[in-house]
N, C-alpha and C. Protein backbone atom coordinates (compact mmCIF):
# COMPACT_ATOMS: atom_id res chain seq x y z
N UNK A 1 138.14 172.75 125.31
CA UNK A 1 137.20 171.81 124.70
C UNK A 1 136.88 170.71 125.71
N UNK A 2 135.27 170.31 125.74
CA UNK A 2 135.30 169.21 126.65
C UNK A 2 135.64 167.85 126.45
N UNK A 3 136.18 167.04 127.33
CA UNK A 3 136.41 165.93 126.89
C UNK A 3 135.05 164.54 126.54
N UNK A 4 134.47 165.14 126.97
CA UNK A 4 133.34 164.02 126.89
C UNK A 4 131.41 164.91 126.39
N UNK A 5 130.82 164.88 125.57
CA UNK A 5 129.46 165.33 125.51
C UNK A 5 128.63 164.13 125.91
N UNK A 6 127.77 164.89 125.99
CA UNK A 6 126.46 164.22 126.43
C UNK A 6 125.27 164.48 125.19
N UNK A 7 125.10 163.26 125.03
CA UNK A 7 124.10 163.17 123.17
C UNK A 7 123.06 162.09 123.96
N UNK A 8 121.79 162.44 123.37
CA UNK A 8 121.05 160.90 123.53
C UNK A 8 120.73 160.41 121.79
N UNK A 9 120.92 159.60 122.37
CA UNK A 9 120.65 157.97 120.90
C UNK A 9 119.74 158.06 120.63
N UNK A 10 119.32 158.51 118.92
CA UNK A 10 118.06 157.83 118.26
C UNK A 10 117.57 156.48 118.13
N UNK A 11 118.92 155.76 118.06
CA UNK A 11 118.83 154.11 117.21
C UNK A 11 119.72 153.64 118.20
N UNK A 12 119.53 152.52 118.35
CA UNK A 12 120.46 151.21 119.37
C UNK A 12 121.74 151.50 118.35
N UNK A 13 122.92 151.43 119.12
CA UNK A 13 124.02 151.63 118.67
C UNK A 13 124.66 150.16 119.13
N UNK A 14 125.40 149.42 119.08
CA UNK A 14 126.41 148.44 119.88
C UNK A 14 127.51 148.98 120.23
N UNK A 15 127.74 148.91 121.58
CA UNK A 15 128.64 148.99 122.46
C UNK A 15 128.89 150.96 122.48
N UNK A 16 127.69 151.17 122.51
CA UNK A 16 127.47 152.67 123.00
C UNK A 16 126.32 152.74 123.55
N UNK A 17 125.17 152.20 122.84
CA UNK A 17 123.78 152.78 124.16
C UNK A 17 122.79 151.93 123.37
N UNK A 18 121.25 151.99 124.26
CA UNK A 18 120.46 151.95 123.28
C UNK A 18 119.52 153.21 123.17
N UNK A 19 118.46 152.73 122.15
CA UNK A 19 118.15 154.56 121.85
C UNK A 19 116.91 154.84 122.92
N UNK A 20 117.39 156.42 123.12
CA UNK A 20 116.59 157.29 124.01
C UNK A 20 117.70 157.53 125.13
N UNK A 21 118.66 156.73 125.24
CA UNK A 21 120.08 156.82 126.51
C UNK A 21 120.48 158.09 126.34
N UNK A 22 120.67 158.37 127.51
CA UNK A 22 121.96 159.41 127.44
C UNK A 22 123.35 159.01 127.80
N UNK A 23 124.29 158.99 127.12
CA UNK A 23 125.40 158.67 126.94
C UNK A 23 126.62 159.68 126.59
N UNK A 24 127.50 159.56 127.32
CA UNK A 24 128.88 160.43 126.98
C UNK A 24 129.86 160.07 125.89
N UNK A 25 129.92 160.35 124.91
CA UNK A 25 130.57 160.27 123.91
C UNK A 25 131.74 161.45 123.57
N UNK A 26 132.92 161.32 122.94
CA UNK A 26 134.03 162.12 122.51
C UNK A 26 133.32 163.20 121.53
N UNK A 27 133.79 164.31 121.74
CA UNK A 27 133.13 165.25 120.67
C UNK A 27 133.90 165.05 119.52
N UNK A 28 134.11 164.61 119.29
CA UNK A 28 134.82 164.39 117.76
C UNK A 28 133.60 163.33 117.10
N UNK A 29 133.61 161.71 117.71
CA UNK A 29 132.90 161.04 117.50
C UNK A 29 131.05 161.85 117.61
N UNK A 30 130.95 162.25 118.16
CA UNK A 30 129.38 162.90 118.16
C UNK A 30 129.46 164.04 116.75
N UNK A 31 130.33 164.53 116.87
CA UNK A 31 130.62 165.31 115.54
C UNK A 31 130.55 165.24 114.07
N UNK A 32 131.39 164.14 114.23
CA UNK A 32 131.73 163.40 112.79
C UNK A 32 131.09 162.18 112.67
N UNK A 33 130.39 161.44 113.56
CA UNK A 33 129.46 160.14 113.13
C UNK A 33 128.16 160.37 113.79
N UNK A 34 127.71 160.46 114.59
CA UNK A 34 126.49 160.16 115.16
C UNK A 34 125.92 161.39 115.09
N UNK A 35 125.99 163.02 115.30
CA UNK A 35 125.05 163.82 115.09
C UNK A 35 125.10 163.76 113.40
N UNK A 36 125.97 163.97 112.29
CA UNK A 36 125.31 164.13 110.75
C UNK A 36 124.47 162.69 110.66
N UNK A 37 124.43 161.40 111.14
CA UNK A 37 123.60 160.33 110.52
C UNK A 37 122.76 160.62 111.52
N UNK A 38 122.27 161.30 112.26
CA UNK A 38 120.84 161.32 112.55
C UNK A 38 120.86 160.37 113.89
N UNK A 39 121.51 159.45 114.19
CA UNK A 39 122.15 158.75 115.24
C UNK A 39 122.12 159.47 116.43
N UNK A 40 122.36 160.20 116.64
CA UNK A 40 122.14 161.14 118.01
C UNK A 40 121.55 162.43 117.89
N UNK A 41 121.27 163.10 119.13
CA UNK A 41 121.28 164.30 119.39
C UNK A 41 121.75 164.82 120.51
N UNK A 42 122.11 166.33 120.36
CA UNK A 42 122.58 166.77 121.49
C UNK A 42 122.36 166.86 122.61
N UNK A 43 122.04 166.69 124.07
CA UNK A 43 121.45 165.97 125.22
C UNK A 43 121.16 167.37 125.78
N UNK A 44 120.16 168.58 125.03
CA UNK A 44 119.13 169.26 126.13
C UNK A 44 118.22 168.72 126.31
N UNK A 45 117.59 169.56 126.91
CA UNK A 45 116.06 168.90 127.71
C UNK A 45 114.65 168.34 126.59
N UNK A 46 114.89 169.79 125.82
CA UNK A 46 114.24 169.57 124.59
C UNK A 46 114.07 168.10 123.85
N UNK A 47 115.36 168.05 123.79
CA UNK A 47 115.69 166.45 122.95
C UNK A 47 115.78 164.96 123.86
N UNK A 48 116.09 165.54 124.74
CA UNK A 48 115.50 164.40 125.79
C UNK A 48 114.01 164.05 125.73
N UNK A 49 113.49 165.38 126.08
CA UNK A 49 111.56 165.07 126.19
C UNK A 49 111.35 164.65 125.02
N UNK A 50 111.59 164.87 123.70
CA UNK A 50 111.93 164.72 122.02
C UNK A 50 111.95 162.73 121.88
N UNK A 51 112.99 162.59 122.43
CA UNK A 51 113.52 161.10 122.48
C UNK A 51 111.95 160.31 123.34
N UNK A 52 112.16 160.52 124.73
CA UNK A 52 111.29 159.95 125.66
C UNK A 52 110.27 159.83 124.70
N UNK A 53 109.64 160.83 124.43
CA UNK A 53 108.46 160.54 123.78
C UNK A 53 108.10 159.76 122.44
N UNK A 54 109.09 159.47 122.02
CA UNK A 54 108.96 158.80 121.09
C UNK A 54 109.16 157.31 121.13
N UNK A 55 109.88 157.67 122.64
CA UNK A 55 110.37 155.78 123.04
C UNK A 55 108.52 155.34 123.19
N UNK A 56 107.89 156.34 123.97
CA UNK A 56 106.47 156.12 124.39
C UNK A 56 105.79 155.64 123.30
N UNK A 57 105.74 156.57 122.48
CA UNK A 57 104.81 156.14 121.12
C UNK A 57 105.30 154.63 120.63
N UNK A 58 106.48 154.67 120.66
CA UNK A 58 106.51 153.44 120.07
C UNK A 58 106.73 152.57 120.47
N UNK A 59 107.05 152.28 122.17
CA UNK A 59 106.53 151.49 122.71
C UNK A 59 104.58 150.74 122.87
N UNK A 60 103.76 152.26 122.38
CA UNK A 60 102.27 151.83 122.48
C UNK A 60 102.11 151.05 121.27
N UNK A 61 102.62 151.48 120.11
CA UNK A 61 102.49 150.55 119.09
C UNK A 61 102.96 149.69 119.17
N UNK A 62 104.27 149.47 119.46
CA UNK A 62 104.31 147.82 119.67
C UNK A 62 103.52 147.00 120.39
N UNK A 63 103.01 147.25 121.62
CA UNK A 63 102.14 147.08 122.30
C UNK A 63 100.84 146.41 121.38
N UNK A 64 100.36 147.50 120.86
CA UNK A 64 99.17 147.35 120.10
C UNK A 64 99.22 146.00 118.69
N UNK A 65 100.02 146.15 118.05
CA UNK A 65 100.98 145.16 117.40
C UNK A 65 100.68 144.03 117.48
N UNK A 66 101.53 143.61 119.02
CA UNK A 66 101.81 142.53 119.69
C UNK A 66 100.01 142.27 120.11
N UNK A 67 99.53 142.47 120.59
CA UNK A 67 97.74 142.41 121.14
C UNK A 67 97.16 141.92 119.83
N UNK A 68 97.51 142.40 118.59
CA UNK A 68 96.69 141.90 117.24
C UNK A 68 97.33 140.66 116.88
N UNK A 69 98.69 140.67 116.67
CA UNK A 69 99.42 139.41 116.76
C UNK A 69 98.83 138.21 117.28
N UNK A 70 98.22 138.27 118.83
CA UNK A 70 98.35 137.20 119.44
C UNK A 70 96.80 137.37 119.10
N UNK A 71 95.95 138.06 119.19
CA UNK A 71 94.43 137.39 118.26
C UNK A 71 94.70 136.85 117.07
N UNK A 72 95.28 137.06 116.25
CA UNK A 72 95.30 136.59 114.83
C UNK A 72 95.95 135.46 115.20
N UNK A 73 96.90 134.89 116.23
CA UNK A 73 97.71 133.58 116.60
C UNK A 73 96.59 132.59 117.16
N UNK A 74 95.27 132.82 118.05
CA UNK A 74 94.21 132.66 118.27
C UNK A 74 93.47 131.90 117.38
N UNK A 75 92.94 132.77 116.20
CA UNK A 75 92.34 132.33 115.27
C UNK A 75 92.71 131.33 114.32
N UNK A 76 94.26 131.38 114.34
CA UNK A 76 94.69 131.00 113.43
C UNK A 76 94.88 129.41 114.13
N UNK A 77 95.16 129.14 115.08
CA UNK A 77 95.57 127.96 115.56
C UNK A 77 94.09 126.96 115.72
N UNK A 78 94.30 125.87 114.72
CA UNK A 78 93.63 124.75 114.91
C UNK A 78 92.78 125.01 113.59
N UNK A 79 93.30 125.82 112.77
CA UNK A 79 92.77 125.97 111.36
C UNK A 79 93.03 125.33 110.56
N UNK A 80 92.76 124.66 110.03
CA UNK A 80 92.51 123.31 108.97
C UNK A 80 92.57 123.58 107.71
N UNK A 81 93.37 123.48 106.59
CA UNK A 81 93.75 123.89 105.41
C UNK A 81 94.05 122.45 104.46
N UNK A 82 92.94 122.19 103.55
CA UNK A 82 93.14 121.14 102.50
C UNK A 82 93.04 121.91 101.41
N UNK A 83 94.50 121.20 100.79
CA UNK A 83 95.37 121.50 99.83
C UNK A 83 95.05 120.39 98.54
N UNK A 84 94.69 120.12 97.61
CA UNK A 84 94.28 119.22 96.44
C UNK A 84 95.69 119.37 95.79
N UNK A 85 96.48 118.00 95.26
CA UNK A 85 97.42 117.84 94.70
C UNK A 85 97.63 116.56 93.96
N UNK A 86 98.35 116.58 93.13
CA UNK A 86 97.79 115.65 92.17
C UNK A 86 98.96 115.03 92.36
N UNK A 87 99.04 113.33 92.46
CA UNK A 87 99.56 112.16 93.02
C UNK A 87 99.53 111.34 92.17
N UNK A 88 101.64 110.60 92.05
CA UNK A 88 102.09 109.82 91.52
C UNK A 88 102.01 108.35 91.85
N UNK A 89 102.32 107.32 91.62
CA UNK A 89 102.70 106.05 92.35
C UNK A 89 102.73 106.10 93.61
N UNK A 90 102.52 105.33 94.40
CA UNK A 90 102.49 105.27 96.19
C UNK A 90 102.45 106.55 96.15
N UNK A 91 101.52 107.21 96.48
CA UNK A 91 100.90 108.50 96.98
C UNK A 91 101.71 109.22 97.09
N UNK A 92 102.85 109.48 96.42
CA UNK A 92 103.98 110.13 96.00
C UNK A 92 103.69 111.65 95.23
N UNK A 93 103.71 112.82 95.85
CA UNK A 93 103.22 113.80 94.83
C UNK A 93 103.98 114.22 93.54
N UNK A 94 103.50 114.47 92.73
CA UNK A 94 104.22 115.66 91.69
C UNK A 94 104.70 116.56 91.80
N UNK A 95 105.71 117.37 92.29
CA UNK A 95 106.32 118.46 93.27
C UNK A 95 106.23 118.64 94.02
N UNK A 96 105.75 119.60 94.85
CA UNK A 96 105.52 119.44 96.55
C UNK A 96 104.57 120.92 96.57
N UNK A 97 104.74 120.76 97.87
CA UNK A 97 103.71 121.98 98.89
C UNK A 97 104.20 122.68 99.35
N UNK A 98 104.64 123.94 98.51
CA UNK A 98 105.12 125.14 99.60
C UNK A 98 104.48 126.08 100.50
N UNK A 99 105.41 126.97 100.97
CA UNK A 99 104.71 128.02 101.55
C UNK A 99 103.76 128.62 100.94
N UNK A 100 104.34 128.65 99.19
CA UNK A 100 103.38 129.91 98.87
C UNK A 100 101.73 128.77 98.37
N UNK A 101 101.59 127.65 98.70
CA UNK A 101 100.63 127.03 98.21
C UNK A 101 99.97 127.38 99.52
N UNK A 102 100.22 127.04 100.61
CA UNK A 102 99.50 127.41 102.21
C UNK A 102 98.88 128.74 102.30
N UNK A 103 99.87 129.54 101.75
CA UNK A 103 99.66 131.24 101.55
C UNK A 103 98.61 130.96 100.79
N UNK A 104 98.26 130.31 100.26
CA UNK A 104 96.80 130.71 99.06
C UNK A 104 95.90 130.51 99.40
N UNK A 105 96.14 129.08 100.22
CA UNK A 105 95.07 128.22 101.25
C UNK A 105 94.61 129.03 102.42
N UNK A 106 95.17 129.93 102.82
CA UNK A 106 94.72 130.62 104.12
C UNK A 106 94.27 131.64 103.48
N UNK A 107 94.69 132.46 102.42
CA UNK A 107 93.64 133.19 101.88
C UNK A 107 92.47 133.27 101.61
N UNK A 108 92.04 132.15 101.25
CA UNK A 108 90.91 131.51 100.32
C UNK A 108 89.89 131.69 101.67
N UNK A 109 90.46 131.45 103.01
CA UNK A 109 90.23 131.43 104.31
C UNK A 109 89.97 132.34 104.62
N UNK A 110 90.45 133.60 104.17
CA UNK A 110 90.34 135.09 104.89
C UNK A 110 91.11 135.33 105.77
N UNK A 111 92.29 134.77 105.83
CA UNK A 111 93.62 134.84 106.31
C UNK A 111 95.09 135.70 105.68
N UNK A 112 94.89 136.70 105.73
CA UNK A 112 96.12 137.91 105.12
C UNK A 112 97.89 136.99 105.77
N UNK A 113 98.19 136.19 105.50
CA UNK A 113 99.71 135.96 106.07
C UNK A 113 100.02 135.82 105.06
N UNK A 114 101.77 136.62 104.81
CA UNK A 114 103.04 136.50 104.18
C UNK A 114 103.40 134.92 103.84
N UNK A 115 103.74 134.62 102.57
CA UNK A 115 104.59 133.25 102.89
C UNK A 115 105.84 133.11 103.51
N UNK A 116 106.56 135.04 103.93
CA UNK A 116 107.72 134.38 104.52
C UNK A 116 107.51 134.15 105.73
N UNK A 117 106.11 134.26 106.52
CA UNK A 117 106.52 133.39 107.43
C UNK A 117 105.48 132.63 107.68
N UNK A 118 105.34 131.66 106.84
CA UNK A 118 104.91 130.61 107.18
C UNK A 118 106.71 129.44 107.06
N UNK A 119 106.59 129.04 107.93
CA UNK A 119 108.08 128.33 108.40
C UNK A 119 107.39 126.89 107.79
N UNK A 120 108.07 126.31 107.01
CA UNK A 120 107.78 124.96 106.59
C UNK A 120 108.85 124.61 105.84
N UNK A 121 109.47 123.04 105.47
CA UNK A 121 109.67 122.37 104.66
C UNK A 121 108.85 122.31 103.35
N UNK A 122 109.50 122.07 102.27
CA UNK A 122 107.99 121.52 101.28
C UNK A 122 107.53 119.97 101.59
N UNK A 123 106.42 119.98 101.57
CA UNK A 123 105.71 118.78 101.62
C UNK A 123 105.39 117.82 100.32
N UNK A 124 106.35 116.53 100.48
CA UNK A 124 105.72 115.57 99.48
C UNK A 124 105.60 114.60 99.12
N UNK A 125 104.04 114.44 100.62
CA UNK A 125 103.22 113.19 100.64
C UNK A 125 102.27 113.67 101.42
N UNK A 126 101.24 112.72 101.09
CA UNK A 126 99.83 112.55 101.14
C UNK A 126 100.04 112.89 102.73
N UNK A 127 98.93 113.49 103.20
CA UNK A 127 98.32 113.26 104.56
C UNK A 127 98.52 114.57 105.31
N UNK A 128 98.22 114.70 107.08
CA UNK A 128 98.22 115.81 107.70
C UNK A 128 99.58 116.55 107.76
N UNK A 129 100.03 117.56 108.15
CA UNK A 129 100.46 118.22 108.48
C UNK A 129 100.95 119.28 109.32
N UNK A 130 101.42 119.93 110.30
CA UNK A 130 101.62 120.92 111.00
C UNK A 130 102.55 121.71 110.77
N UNK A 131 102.14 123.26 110.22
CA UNK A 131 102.97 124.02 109.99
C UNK A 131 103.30 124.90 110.78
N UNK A 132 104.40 125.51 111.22
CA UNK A 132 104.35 126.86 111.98
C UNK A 132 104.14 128.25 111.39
N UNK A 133 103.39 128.73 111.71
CA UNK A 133 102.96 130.37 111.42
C UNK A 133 103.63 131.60 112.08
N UNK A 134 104.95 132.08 111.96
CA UNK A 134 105.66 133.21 112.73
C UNK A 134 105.34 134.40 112.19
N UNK A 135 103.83 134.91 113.16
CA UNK A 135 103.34 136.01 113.02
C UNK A 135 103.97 137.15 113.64
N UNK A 136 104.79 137.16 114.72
CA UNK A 136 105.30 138.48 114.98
C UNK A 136 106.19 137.94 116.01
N UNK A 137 107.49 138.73 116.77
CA UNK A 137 108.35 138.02 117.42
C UNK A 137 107.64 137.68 118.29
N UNK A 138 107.90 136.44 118.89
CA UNK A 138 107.61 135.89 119.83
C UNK A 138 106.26 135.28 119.81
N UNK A 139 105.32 135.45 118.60
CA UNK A 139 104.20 135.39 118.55
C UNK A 139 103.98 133.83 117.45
N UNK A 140 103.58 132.56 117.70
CA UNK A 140 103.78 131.94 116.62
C UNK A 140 101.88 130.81 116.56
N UNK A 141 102.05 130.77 115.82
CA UNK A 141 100.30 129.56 115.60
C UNK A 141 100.61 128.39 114.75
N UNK A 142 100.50 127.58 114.81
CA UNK A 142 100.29 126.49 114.08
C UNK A 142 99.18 125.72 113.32
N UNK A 143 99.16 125.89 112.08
CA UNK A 143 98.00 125.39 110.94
C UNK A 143 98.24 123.92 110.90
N UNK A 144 97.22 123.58 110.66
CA UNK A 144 97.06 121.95 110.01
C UNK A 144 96.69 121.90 108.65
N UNK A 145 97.87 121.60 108.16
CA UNK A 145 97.38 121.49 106.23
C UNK A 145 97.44 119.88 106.10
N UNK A 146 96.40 119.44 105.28
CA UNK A 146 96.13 118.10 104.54
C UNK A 146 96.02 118.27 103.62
N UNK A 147 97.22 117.59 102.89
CA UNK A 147 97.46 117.12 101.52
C UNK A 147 96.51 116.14 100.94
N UNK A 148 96.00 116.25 100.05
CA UNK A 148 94.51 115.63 99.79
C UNK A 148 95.11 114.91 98.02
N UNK A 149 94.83 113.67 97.35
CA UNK A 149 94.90 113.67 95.99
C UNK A 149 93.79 114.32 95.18
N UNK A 150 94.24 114.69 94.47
CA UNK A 150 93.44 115.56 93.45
C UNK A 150 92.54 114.55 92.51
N UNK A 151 91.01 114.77 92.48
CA UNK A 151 90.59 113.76 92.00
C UNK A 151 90.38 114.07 90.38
């Protein structure tokens, strides 16, 4: 029996590989964990070219991804969002301004973003604002919301 196989990685493993590697692993361990979960495969050529190519593909999509990301980070930055809220004593609001109120505000805009990532505090008081927008890793825009009293 050999002491060591040779498998390449579907999925980033820690402190074994990341995926598309070829890596020497115990045949027991390739046996009993990583070839039944789909985690590896056996390291012919087949599954090598198998792997590679898929690192490709999905390296282009990320690619592509990341390129829409940073237009939509584009557009989005220096976009101006007034919010109407209805105000207590010293311009003190009645609850506050969340994400998901911004989320509505950029809609209304023609702006498709998640409220989970719009990164904010709630807001509650009158006046400008700067929120951060974490559109994709590494990718971020910043909105200007004004809290306006509701007349």
């Amino acid at each position: 029996m050999p002491r060591n196989l040779q498998v390449v990685l579907t999925e980033d493993l820690p402190n074994v590989g990341n995926s598309g590697e070829l890596v020497k692993v115990k045949p027991g361990y390739a046996r009993n964990f990583l070839l039944p979960r789909g985690l590896a495969a056996m390291a012919s050529k087949e599954n090598v070219r198998r792997v590679e190519h898929e690192k490709r593909v999905a390296l282009a999509r990320a690619t592509k991804q990341r390129a829409e990301a940073q237009e939509l980070a584009k557009k989005l930055t220096g976009i101006k969002v007034s919010i109407a809220a209805q105000v207590g004593e010293e311009n003190k609001l009645y609850g506050s301004i969340t994400s998901r109120d911004v989320e509505l505000a950029l809609t209304q805009q023609g702006f498709e973003i998640d409220r989970r990532k719009i990164m904010m505090e709630p807001i509650k008081e009158l006046g400008t604002h700067s929120v951060a927008v974490k559109i994709a890793a590494g990718v971020d825009a910043t909105v200007e919301v004004e809290v306006v009293a509701r007349a």
